[in-house]
N, C-alpha and C. Protein backbone atom coordinates (compact mmCIF):
# COMPACT_ATOMS: atom_id res chain seq x y z
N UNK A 1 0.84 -1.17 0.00
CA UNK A 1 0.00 0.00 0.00
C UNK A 1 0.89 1.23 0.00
N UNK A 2 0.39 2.40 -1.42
CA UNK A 2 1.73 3.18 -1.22
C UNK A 2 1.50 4.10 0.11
N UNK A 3 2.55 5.10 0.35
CA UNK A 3 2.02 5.66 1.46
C UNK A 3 1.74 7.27 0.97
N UNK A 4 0.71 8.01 1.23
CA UNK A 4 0.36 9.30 0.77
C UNK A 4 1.56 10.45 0.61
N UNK A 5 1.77 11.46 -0.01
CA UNK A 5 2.81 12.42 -0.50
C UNK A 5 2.84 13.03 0.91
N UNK A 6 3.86 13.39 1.44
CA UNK A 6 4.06 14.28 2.95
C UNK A 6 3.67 15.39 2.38
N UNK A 7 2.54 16.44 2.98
CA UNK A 7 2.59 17.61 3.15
C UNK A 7 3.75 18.98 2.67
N UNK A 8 4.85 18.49 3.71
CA UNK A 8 6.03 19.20 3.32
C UNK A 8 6.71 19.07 2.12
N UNK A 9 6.53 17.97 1.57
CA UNK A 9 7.17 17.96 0.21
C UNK A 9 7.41 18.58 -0.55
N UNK A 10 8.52 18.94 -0.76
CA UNK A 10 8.91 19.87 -1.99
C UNK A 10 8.30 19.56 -3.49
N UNK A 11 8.28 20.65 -4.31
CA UNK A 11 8.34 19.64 -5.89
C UNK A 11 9.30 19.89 -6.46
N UNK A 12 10.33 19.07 -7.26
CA UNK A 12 11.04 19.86 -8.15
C UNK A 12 12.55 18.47 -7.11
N UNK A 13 13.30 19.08 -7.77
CA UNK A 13 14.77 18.54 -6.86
C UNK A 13 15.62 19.54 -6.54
N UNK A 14 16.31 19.19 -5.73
CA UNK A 14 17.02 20.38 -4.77
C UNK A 14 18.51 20.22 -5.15
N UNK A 15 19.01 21.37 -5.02
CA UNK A 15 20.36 21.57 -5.03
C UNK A 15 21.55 20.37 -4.73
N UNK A 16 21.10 19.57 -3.44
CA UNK A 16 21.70 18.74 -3.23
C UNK A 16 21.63 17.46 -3.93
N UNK A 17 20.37 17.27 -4.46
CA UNK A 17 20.05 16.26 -5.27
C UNK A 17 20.58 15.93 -6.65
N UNK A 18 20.87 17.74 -7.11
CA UNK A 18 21.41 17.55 -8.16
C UNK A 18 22.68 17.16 -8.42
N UNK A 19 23.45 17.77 -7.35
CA UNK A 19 24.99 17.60 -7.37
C UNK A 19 25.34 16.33 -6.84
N UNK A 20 24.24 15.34 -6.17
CA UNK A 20 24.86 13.84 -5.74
C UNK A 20 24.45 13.39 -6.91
N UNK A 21 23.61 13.77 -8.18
CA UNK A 21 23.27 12.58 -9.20
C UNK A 21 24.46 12.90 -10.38
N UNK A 22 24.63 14.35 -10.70
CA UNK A 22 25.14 14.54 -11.72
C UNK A 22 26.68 13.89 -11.82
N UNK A 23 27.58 13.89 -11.13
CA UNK A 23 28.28 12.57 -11.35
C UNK A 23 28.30 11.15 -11.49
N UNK A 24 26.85 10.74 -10.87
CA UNK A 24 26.91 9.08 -11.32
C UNK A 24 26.19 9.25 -12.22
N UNK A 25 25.86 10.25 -12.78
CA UNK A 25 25.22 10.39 -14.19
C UNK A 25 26.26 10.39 -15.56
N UNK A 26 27.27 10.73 -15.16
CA UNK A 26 28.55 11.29 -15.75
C UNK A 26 28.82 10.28 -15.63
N UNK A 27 29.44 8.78 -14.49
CA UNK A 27 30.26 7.57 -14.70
C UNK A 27 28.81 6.56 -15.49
N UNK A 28 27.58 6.75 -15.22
CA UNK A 28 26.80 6.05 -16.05
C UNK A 28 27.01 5.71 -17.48
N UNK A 29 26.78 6.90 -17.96
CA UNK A 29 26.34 7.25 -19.52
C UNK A 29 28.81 7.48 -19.86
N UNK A 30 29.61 7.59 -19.16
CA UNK A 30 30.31 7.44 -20.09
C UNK A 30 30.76 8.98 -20.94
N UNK A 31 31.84 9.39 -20.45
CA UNK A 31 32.62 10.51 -21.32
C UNK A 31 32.81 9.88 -23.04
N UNK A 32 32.47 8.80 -22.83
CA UNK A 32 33.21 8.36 -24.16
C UNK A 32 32.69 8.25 -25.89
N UNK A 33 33.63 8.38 -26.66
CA UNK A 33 32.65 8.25 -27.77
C UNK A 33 32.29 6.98 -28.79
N UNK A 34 31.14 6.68 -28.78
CA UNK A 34 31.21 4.87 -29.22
C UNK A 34 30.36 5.68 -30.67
N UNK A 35 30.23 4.15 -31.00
CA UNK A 35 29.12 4.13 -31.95
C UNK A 35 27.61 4.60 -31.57
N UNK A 36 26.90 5.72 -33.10
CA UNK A 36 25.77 6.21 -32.46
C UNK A 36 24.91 5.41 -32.10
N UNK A 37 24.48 4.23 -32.16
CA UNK A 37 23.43 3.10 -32.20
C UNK A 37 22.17 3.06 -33.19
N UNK A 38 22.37 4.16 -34.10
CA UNK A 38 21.53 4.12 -35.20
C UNK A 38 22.52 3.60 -36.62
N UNK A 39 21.59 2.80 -37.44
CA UNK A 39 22.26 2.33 -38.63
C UNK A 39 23.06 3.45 -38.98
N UNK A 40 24.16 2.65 -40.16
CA UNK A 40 25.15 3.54 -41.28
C UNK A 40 24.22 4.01 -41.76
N UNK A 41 24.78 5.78 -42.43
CA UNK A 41 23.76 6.66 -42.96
C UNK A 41 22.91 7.05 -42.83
N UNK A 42 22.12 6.68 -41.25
CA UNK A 42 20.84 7.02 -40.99
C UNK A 42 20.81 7.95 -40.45
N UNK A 43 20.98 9.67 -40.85
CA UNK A 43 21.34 10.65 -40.24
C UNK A 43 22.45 10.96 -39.68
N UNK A 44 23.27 10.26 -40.27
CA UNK A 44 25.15 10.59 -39.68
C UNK A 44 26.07 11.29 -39.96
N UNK A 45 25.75 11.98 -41.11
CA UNK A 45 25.98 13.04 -41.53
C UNK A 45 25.83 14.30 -40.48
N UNK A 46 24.54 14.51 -40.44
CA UNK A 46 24.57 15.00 -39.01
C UNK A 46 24.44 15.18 -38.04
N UNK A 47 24.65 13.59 -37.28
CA UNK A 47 25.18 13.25 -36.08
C UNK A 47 26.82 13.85 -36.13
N UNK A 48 27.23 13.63 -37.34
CA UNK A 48 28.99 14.09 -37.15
C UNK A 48 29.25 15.87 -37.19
N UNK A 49 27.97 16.38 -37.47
CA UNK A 49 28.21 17.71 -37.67
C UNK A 49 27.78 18.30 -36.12
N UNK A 50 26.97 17.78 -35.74
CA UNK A 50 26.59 17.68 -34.21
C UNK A 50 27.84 17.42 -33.02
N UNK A 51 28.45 16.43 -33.36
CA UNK A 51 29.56 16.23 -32.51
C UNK A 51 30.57 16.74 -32.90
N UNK A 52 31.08 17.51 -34.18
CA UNK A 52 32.07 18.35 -34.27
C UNK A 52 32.19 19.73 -33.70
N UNK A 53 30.78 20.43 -34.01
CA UNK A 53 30.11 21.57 -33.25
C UNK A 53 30.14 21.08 -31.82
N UNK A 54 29.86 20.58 -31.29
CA UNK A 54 29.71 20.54 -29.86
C UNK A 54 31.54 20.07 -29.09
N UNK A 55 32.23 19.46 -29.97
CA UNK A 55 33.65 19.65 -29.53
C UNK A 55 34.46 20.61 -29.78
N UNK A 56 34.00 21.59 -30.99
CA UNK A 56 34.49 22.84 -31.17
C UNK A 56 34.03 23.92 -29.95
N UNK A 57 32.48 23.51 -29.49
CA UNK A 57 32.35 24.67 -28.51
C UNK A 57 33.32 24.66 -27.29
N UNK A 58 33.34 22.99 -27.11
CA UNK A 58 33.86 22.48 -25.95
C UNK A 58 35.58 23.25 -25.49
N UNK A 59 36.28 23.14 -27.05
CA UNK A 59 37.41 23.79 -27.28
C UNK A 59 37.21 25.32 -26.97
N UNK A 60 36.73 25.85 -27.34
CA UNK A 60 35.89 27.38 -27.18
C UNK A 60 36.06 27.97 -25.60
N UNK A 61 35.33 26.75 -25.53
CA UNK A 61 35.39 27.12 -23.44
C UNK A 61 36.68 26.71 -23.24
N UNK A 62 37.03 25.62 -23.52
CA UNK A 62 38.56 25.76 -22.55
C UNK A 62 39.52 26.64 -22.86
N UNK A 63 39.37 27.69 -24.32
CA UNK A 63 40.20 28.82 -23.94
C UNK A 63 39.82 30.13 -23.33
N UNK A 64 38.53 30.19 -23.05
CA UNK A 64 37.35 30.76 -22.35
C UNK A 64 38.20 30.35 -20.79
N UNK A 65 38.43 29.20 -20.18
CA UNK A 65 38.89 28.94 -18.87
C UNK A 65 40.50 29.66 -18.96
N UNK A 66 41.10 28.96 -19.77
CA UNK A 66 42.66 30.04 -20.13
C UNK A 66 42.67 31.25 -19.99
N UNK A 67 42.18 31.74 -21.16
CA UNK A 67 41.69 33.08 -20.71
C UNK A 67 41.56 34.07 -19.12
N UNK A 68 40.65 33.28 -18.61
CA UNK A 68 40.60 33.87 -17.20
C UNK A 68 41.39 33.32 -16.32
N UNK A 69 41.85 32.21 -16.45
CA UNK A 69 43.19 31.70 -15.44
C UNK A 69 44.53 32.47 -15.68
N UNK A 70 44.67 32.98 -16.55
CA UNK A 70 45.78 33.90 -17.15
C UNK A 70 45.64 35.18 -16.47
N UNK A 71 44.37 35.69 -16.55
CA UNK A 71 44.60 37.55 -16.36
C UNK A 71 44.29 37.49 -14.58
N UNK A 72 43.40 36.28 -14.49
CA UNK A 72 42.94 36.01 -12.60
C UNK A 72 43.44 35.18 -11.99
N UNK A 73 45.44 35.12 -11.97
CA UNK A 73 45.59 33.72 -11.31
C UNK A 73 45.29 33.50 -10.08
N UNK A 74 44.76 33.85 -9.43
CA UNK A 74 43.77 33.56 -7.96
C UNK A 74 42.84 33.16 -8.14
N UNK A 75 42.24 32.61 -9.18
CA UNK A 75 41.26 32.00 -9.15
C UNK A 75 41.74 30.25 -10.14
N UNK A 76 42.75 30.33 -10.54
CA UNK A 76 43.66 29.32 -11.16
C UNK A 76 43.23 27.76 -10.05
N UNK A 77 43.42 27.85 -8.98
CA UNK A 77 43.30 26.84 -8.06
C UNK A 77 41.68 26.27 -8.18
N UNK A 78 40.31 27.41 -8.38
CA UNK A 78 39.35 26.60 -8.34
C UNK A 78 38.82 26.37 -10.00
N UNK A 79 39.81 27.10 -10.74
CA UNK A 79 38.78 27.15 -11.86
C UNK A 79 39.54 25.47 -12.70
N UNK A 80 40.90 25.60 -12.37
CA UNK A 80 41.80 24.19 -13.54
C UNK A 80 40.58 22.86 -13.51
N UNK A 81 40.26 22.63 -12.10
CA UNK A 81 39.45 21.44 -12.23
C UNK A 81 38.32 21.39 -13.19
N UNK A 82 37.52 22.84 -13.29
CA UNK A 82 36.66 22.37 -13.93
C UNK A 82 36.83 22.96 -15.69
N UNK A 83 38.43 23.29 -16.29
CA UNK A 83 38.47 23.43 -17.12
C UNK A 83 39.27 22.14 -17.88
N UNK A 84 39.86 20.89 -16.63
CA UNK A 84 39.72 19.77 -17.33
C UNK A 84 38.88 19.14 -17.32
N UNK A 85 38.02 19.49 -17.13
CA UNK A 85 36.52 18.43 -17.42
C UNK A 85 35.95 19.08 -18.40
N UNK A 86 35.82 20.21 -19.06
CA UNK A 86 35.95 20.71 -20.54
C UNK A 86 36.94 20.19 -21.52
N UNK A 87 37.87 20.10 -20.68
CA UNK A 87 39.08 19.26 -22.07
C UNK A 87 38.66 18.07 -22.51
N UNK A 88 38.17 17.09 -21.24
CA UNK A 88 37.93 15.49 -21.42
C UNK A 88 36.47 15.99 -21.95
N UNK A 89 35.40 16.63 -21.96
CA UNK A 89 34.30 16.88 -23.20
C UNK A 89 34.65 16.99 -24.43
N UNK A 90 35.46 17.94 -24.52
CA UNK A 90 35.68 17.73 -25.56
C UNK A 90 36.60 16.74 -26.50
N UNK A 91 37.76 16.12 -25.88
CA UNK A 91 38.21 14.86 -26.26
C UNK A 91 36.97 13.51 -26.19
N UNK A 92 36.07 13.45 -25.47
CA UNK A 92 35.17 13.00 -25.50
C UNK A 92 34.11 12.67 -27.30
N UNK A 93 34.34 14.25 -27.41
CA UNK A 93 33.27 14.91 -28.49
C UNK A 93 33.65 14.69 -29.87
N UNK A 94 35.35 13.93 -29.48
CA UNK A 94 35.39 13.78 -30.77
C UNK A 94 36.96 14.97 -31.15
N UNK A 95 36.82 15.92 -30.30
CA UNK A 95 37.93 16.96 -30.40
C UNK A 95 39.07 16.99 -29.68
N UNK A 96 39.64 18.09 -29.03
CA UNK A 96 40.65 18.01 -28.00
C UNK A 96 41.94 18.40 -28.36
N UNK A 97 42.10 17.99 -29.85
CA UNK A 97 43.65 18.28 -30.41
C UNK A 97 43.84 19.86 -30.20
N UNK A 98 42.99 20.85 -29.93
CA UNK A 98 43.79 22.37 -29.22
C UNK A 98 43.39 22.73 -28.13
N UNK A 99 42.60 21.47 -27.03
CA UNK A 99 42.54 21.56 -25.99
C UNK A 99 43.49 20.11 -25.17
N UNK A 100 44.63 21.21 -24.85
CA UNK A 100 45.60 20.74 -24.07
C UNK A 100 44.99 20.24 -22.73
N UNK A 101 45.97 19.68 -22.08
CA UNK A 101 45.53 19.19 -20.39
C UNK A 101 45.97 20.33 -19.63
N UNK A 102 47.36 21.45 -20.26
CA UNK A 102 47.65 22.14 -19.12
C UNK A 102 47.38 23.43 -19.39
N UNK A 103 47.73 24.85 -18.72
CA UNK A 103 47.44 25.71 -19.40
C UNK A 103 48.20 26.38 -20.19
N UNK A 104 47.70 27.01 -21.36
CA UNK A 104 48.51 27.43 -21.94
C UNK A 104 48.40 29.16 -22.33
N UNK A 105 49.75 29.93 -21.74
CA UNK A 105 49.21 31.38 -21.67
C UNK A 105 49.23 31.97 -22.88
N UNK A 106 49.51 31.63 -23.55
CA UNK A 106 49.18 31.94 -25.42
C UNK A 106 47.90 30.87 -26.43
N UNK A 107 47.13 31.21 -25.71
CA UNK A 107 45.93 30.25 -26.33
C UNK A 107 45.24 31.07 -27.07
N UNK A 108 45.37 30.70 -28.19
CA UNK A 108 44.60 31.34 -29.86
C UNK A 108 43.06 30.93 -29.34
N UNK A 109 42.42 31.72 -30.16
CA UNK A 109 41.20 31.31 -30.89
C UNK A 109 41.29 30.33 -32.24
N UNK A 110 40.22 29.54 -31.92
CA UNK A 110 40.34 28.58 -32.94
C UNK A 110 39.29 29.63 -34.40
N UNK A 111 39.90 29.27 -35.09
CA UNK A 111 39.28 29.74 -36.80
C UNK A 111 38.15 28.94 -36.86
N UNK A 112 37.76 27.98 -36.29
CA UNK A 112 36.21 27.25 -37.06
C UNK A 112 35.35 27.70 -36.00
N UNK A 113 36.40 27.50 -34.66
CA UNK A 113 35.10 28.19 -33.74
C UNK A 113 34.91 29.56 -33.26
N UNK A 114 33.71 30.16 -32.61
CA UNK A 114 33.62 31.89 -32.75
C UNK A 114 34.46 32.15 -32.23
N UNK A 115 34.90 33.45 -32.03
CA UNK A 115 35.22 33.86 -30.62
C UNK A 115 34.61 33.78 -29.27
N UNK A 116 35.06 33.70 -28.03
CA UNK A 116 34.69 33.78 -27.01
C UNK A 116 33.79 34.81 -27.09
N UNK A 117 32.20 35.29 -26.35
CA UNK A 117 31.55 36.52 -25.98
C UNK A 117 32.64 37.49 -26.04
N UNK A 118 33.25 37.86 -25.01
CA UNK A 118 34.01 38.51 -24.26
C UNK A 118 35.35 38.20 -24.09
N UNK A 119 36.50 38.76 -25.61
CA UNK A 119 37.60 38.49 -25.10
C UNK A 119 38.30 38.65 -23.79
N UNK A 120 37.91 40.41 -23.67
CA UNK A 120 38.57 40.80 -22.40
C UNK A 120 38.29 40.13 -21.45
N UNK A 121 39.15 39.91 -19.99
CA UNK A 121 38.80 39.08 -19.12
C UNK A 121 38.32 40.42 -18.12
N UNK A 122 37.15 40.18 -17.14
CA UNK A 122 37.07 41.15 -16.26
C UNK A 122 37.73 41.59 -15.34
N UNK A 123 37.53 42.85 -14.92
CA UNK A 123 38.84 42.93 -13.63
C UNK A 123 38.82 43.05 -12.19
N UNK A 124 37.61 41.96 -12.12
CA UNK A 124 37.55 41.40 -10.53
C UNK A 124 37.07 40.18 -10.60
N UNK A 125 37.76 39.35 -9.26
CA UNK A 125 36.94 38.09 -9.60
C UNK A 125 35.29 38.00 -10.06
N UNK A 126 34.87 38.07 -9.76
CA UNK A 126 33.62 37.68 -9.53
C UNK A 126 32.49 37.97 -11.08
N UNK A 127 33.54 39.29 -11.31
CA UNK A 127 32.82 39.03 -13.21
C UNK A 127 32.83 38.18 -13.56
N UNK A 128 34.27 37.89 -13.57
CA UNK A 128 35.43 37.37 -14.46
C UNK A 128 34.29 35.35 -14.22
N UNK A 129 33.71 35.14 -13.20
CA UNK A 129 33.25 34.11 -12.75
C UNK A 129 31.78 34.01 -13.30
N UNK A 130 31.28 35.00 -13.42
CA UNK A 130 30.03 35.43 -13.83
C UNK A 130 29.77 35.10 -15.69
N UNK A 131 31.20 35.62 -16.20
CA UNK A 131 30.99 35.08 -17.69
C UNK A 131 31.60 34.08 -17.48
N UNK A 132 32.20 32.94 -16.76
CA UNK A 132 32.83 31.85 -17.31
C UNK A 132 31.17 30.85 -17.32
N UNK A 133 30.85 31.64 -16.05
CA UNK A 133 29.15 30.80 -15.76
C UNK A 133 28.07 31.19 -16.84
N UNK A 134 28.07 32.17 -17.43
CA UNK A 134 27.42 32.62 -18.09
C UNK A 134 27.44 31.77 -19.47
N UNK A 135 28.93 31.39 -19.99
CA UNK A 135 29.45 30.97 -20.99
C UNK A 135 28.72 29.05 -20.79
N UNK A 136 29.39 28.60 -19.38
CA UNK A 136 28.74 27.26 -19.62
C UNK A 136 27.37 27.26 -19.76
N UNK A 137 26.55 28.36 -19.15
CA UNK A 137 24.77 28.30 -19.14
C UNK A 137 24.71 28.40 -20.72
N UNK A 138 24.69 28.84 -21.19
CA UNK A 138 24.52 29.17 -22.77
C UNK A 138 24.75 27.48 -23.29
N UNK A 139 26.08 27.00 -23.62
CA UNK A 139 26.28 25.78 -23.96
C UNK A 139 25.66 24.94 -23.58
N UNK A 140 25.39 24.76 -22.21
CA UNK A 140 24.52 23.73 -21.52
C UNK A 140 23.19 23.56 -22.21
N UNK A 141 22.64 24.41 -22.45
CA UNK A 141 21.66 24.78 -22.61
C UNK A 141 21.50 24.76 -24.03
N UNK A 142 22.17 24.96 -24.81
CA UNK A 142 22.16 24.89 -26.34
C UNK A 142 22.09 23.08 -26.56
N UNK A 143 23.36 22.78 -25.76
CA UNK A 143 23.42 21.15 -26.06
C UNK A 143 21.80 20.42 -25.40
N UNK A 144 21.30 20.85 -23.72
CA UNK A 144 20.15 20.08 -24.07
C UNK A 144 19.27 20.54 -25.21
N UNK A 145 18.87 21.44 -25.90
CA UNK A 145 18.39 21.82 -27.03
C UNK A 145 18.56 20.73 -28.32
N UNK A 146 19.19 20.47 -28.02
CA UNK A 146 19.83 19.37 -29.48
C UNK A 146 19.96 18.04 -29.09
N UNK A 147 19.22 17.77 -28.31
CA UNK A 147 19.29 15.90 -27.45
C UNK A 147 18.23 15.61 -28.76
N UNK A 148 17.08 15.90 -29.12
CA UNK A 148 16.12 15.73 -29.82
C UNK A 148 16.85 15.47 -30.96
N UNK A 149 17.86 16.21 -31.71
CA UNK A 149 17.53 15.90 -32.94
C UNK A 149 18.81 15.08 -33.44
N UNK A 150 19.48 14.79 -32.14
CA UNK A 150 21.30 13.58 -32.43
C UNK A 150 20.75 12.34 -32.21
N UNK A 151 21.03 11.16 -32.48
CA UNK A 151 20.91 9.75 -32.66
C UNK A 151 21.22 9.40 -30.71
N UNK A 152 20.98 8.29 -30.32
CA UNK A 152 21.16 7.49 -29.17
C UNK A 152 22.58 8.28 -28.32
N UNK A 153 23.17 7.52 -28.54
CA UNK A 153 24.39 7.41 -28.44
C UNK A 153 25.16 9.18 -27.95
N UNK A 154 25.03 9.45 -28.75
CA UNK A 154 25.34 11.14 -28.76
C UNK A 154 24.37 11.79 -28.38
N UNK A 155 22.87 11.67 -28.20
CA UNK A 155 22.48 11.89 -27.05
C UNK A 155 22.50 11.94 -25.99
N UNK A 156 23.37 10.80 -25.77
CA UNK A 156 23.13 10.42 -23.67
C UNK A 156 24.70 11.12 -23.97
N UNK A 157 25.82 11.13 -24.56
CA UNK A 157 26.88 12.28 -24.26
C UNK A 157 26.65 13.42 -24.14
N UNK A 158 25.34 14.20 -24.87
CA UNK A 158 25.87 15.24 -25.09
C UNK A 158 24.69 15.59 -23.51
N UNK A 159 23.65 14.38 -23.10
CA UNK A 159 22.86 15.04 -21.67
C UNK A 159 23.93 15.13 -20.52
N UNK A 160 24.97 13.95 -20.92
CA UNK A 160 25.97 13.86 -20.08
C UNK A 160 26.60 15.53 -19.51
N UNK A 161 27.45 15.62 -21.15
CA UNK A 161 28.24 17.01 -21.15
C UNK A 161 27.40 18.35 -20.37
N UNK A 162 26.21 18.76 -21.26
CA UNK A 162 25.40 19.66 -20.90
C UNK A 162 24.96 19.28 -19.07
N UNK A 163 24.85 18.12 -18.26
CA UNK A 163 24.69 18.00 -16.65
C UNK A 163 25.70 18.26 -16.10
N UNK A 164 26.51 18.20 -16.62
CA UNK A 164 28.01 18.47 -16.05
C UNK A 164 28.63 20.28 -16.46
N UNK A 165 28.17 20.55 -17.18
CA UNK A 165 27.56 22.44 -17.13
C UNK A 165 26.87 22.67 -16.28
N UNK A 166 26.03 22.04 -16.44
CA UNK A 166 25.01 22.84 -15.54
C UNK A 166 25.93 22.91 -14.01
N UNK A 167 26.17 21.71 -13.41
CA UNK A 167 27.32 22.08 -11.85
C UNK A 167 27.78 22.77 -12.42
N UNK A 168 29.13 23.16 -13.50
CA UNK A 168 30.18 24.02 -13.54
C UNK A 168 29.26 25.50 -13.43
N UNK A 169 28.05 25.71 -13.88
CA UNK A 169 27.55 26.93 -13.34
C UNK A 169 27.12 27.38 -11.97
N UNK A 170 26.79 25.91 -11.28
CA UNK A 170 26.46 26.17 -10.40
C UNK A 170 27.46 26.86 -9.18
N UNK A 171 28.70 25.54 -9.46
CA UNK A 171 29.96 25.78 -8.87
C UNK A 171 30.63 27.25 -9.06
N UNK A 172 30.60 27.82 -10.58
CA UNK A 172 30.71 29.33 -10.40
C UNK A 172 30.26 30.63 -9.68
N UNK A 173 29.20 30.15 -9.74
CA UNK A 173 27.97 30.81 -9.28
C UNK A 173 27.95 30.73 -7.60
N UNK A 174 27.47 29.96 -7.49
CA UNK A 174 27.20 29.64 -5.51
C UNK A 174 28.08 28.73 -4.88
N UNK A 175 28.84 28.02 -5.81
CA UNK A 175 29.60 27.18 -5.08
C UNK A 175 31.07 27.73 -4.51
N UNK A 176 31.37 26.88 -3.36
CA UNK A 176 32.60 27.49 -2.68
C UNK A 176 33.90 26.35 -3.45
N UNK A 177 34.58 26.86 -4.12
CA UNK A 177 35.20 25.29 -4.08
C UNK A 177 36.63 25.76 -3.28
């Protein structure tokens, strides 16, 4: 017999809920890139244009993290962690070859992908934190946008990638790290 909804119950999931799932969501589904699970030719064309774009953005942000680890090295200690977990997205995605593991203080813009919003970096922390968060909300958010129209496979990567934004905003944003 089930037992009735408590009163107090929240709706929705909470802060804490999110940040204990979104990593076993992340070792679930797999950084990695397999086969899409839809036949040869069955939209793979652009499934591959999907996962090139989304490892180009991926590249995008990690000189987006350079960027501000360069002009804010006080913030170098909390931001590296979560600008290698942009690198392994995007090595993930299929990309990675100009996203290094370490940093690098001469980091170009890539030619296929835009520019960053905002070259300049701001000149206090807390901008400077504000567009890096700003930058993953956008992506996050673009990639769940596009779960609908990628094959299996590159779907559950790219819900992967985009849950794992969403913390890095959060972590910008309210989190202490």
């Amino acid at each position: 017999m089930p037992f009735p909804p408590s009163p107090r119950a929240r709706s929705g999931p909470r802060r804490r809920s999110l940040l204990a799932v979104a990593p076993a969501a992340l070792a679930l589904t797999g950084c990695t890139g397999g086969d899409s699970g839809s036949p040869a030719g069955d939209g793979q064309p652009a499934a591959d244009r999907a996962r090139a774009r989304a490892a180009r953005d991926s590249e995008a942000l990690v000189e987006r993290y350079d960027a501000v680890i360069a002009a804010r090295p006080g913030l170098a200690g909390r931001l590296r962690p979560l600008r290698e977990e942009v690198v392994r997205h995007a090595r993930a995605l299929g990309g990675g070859r100009k996203a290094s593991p370490s940093v690098s203080p001469s980091a170009s813009v890539s030619s296929s992908a835009p520019p960053p919003a905002s070259a300049a970096v701001p000149d206090n922390d807390k901008d400077a934190l504000a567009g890096l968060a700003s930058a993953e909300k956008e992506l996050a958010d673009r990639r769940a946008k596009a779960l609908g129209r990628v094959p299996g496979e590159l779907a559950r990567l790219l819900a992967s990638v985009a849950a794992a934004g969403a913390v890095h905003v959060y972590l910008l944003t309210e989190g202490d790290a």
